[in-house]
C-alpha atoms as a PDB file:
ATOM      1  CA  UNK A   1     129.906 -31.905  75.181  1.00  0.00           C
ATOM      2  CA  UNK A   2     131.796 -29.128  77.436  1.00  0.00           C
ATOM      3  CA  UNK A   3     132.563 -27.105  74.494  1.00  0.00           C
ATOM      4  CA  UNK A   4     128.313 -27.399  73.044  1.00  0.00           C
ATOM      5  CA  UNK A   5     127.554 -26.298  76.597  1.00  0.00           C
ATOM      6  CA  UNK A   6     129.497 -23.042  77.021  1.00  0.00           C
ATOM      7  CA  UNK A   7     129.026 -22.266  73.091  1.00  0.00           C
ATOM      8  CA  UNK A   8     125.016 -22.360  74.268  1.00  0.00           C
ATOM      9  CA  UNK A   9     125.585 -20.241  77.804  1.00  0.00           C
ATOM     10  CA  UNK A  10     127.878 -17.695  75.343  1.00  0.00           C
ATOM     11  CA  UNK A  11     125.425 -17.569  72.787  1.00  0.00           C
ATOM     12  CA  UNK A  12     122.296 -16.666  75.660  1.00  0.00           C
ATOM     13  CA  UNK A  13     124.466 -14.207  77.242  1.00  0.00           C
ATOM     14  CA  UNK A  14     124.895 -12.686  73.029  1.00  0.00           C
ATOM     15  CA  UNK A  15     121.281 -12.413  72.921  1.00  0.00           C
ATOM     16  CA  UNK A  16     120.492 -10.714  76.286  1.00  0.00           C
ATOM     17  CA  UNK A  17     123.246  -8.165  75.748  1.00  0.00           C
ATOM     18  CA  UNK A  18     121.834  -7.380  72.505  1.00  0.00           C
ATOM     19  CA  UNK A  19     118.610  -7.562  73.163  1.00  0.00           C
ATOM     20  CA  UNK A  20     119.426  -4.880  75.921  1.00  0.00           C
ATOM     21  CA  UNK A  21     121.346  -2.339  74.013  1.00  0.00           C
ATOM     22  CA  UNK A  22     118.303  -2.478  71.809  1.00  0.00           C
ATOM     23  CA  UNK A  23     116.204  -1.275  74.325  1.00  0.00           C
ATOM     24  CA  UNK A  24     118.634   1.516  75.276  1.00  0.00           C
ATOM     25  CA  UNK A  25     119.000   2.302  72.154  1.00  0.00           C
ATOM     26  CA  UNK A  26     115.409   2.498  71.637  1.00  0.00           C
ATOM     27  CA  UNK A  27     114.929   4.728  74.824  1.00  0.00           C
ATOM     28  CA  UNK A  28     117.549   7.189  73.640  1.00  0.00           C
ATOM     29  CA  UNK A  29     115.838   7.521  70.314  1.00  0.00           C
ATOM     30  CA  UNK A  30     112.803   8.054  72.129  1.00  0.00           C
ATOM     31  CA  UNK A  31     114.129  11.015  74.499  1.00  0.00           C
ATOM     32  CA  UNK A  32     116.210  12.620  71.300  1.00  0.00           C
ATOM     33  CA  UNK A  33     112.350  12.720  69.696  1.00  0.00           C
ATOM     34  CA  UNK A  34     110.901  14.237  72.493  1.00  0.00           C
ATOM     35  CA  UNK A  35     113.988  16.774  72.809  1.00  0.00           C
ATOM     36  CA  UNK A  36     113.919  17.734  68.823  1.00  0.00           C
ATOM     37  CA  UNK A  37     109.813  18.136  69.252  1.00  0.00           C
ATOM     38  CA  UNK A  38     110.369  20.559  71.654  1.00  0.00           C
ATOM     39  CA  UNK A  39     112.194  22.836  68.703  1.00  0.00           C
ATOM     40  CA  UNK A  40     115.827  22.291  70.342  1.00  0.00           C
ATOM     41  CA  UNK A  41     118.798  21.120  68.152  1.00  0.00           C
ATOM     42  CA  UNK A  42     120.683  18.498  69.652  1.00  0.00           C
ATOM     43  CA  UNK A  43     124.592  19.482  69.683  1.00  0.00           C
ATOM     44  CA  UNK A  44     125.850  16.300  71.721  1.00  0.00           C
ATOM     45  CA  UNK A  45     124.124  13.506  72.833  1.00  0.00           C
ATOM     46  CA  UNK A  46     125.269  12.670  76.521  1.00  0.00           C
ATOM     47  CA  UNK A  47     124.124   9.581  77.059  1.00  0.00           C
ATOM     48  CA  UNK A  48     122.304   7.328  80.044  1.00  0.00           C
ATOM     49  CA  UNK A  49     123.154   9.746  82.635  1.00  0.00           C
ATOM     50  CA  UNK A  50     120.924   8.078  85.576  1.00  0.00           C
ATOM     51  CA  UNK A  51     118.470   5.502  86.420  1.00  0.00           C
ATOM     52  CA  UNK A  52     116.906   4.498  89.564  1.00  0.00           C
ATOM     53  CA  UNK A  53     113.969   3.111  91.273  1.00  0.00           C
ATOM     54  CA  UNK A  54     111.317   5.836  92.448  1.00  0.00           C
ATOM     55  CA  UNK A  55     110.267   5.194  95.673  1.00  0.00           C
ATOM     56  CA  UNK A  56     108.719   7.583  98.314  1.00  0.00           C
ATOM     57  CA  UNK A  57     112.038   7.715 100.206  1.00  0.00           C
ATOM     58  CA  UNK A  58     113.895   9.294  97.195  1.00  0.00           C
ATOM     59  CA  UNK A  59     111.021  12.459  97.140  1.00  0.00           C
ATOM     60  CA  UNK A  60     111.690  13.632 100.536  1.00  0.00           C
ATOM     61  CA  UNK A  61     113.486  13.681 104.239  1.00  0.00           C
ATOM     62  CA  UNK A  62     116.894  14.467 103.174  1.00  0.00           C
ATOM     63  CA  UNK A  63     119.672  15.964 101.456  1.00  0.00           C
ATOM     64  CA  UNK A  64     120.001  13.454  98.942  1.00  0.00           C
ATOM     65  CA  UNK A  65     116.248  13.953  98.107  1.00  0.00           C
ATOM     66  CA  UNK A  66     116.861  17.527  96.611  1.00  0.00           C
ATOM     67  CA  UNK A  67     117.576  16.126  93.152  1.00  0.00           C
ATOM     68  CA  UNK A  68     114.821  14.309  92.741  1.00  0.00           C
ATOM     69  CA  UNK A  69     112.299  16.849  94.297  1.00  0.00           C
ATOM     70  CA  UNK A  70     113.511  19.676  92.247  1.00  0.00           C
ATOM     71  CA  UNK A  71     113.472  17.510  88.744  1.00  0.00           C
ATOM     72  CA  UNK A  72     109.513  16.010  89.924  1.00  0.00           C
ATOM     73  CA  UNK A  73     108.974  19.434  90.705  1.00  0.00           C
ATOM     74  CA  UNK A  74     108.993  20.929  87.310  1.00  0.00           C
ATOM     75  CA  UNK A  75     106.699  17.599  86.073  1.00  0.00           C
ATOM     76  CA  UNK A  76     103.515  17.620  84.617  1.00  0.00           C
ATOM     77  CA  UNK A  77     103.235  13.811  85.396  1.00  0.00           C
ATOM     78  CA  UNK A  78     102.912  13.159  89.379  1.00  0.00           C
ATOM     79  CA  UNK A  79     105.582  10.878  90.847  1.00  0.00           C
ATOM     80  CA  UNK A  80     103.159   8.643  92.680  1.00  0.00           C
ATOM     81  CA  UNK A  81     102.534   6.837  89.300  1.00  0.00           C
ATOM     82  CA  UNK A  82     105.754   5.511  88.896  1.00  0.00           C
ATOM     83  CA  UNK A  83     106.695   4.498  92.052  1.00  0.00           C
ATOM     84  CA  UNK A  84     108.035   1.151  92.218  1.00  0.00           C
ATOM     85  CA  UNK A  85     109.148   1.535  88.104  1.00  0.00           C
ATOM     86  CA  UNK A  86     112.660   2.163  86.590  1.00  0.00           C
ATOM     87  CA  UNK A  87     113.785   5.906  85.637  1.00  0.00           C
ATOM     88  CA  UNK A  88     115.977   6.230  83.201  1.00  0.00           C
ATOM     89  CA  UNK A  89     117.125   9.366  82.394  1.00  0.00           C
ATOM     90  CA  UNK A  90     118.956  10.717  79.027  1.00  0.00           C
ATOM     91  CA  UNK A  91     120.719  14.240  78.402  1.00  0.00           C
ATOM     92  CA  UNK A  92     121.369  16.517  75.888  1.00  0.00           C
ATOM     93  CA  UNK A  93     123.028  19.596  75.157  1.00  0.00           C
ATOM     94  CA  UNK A  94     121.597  21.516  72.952  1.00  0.00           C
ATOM     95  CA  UNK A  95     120.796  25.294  70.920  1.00  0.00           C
ATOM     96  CA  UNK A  96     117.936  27.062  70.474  1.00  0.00           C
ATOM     97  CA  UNK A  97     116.565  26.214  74.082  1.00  0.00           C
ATOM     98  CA  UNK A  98     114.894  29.328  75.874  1.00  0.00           C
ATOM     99  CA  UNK A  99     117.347  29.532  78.795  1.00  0.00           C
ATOM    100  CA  UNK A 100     120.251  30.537  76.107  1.00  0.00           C
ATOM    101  CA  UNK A 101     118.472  33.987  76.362  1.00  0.00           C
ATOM    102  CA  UNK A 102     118.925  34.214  79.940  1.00  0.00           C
ATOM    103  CA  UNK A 103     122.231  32.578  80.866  1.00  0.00           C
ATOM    104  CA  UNK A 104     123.979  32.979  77.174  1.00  0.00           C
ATOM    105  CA  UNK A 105     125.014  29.472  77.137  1.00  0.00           C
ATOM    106  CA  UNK A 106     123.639  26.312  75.681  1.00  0.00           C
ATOM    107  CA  UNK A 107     121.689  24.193  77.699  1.00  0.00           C
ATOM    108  CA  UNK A 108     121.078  20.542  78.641  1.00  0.00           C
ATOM    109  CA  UNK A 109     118.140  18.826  78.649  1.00  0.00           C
ATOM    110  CA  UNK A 110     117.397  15.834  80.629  1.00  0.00           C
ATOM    111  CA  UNK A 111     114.830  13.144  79.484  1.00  0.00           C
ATOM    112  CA  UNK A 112     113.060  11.202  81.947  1.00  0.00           C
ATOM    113  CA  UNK A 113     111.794   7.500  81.061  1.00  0.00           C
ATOM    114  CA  UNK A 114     110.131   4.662  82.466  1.00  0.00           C
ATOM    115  CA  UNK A 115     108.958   1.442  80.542  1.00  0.00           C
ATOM    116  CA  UNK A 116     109.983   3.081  77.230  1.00  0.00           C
ATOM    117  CA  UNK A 117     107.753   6.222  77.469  1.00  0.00           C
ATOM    118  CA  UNK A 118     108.720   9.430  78.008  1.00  0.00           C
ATOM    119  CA  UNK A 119     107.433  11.011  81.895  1.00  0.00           C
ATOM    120  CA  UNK A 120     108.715  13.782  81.026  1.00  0.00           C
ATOM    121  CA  UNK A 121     111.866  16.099  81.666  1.00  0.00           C
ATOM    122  CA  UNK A 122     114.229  19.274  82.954  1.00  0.00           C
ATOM    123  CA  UNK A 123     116.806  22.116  81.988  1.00  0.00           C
ATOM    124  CA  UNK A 124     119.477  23.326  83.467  1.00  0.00           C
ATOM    125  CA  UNK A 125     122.196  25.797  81.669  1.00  0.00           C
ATOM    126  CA  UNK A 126     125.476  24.638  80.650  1.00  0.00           C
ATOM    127  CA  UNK A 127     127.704  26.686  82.306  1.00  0.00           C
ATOM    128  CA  UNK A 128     130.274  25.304  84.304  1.00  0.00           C
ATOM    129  CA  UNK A 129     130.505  25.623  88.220  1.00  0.00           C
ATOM    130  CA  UNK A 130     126.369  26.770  88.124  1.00  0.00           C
ATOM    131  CA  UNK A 131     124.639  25.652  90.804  1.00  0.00           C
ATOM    132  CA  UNK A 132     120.915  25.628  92.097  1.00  0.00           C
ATOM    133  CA  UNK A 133     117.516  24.311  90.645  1.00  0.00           C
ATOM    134  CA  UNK A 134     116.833  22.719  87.382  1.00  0.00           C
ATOM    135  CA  UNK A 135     114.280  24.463  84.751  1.00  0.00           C
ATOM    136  CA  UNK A 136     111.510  22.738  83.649  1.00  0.00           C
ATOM    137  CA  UNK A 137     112.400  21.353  79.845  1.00  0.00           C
ATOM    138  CA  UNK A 138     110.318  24.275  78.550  1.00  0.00           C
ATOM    139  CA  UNK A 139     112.733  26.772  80.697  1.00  0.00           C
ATOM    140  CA  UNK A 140     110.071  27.193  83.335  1.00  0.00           C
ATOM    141  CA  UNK A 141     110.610  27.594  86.922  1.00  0.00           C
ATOM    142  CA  UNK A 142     108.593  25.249  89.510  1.00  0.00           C
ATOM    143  CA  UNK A 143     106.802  28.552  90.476  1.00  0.00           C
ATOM    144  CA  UNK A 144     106.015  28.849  86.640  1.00  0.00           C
ATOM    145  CA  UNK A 145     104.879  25.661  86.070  1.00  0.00           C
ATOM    146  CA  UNK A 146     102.976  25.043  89.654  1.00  0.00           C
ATOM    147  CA  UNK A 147     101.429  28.256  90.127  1.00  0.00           C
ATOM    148  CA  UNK A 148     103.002  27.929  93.810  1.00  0.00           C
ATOM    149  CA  UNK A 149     105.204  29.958  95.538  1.00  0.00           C
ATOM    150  CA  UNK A 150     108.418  27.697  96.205  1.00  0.00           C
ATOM    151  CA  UNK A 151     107.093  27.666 100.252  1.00  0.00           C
ATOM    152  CA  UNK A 152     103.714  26.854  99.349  1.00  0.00           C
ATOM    153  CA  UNK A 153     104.820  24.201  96.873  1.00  0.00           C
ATOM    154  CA  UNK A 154     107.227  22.921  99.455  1.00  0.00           C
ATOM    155  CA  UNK A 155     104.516  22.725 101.872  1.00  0.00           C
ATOM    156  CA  UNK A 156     102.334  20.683  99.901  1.00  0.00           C
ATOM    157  CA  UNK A 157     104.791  18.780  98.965  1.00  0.00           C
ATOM    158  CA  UNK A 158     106.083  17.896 102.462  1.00  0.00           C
ATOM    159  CA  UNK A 159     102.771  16.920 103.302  1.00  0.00           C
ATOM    160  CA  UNK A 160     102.026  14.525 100.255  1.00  0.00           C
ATOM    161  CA  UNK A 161     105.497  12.975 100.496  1.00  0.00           C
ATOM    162  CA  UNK A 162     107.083  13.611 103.990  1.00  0.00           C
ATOM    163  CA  UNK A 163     107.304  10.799 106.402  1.00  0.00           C
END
């Protein structure tokens, strides 16, 4: 009777962990879509490279907030309408991406996901040691893509999303 019982518990835990790597699979097919419509060629596939829960606390107020500001920043979608949901996000490097031009280096793009649908996502070149702000996944800036200067989109920002 032991043995029937863990051969049943096994056997559940079988079908959640497959019925899970499904779904990531699924996701990552669904971000390396969204990445090849864009007209990029995807070099190397990097994987589930974050996920977390957007709240209001992760958009501003401090210095861990940065990351998450600068990749909303560069969205067409606004954050409000996921808070509360899962973000997973999925990366790529690829060719053929406009900041190549610039930086003379491939790039990686980052896929953002919630509930199996694509929000949307960001650039940033691949060069080792870089550093600053991420590129919308069309290359943009966030002045490009607002409109804003970065003070006047920080401003509004602050107030829609500060404490």
């Amino acid at each position: 009777m032991r043995s029937l019982y863990y051969g049943i518990l096994i056997s559940l835990f079988a079908l959640i962990f497959v019925g899970c790597s499904r779904q990531v699979a699924s996701d990552e097919k669904i971000a390396k879509q969204y990445v090849k419509e864009h007209g990029y060629y995807v070099d190397f596939p990097l994987g589930e490279v974050y996920s977390y829960t957007l709240d209001k606390s992760k958009l501003f107020g401090h210095p861990e907030s940065l990351p998450f500001q600068q990749a909303w920043g560069v969205q067409q979608a606004e954050p409000d309408l996921y808070f509360g949901k899962k973000v997973i996000i999925y990366g790529f490097t690829v060719s053929n991406h406009p900041l190549e031009k610039i930086y003379h280096a491939k790039s990686n793009v980052y896929v953002m996901l919630s509930e199996g649908k694509v929000i949307g996502g960001y650039s940033f070149p691949d060069v080792e040691g870089m550093v600053g702000s991420c590129y919308s996944v069309d290359g943009k800036t966030l002045e490009e893509v607002t409109g804003l200067s970065y003070s006047e989109w920080t401003e509004q920002w602050k107030k829609k999303y500060g404490e």
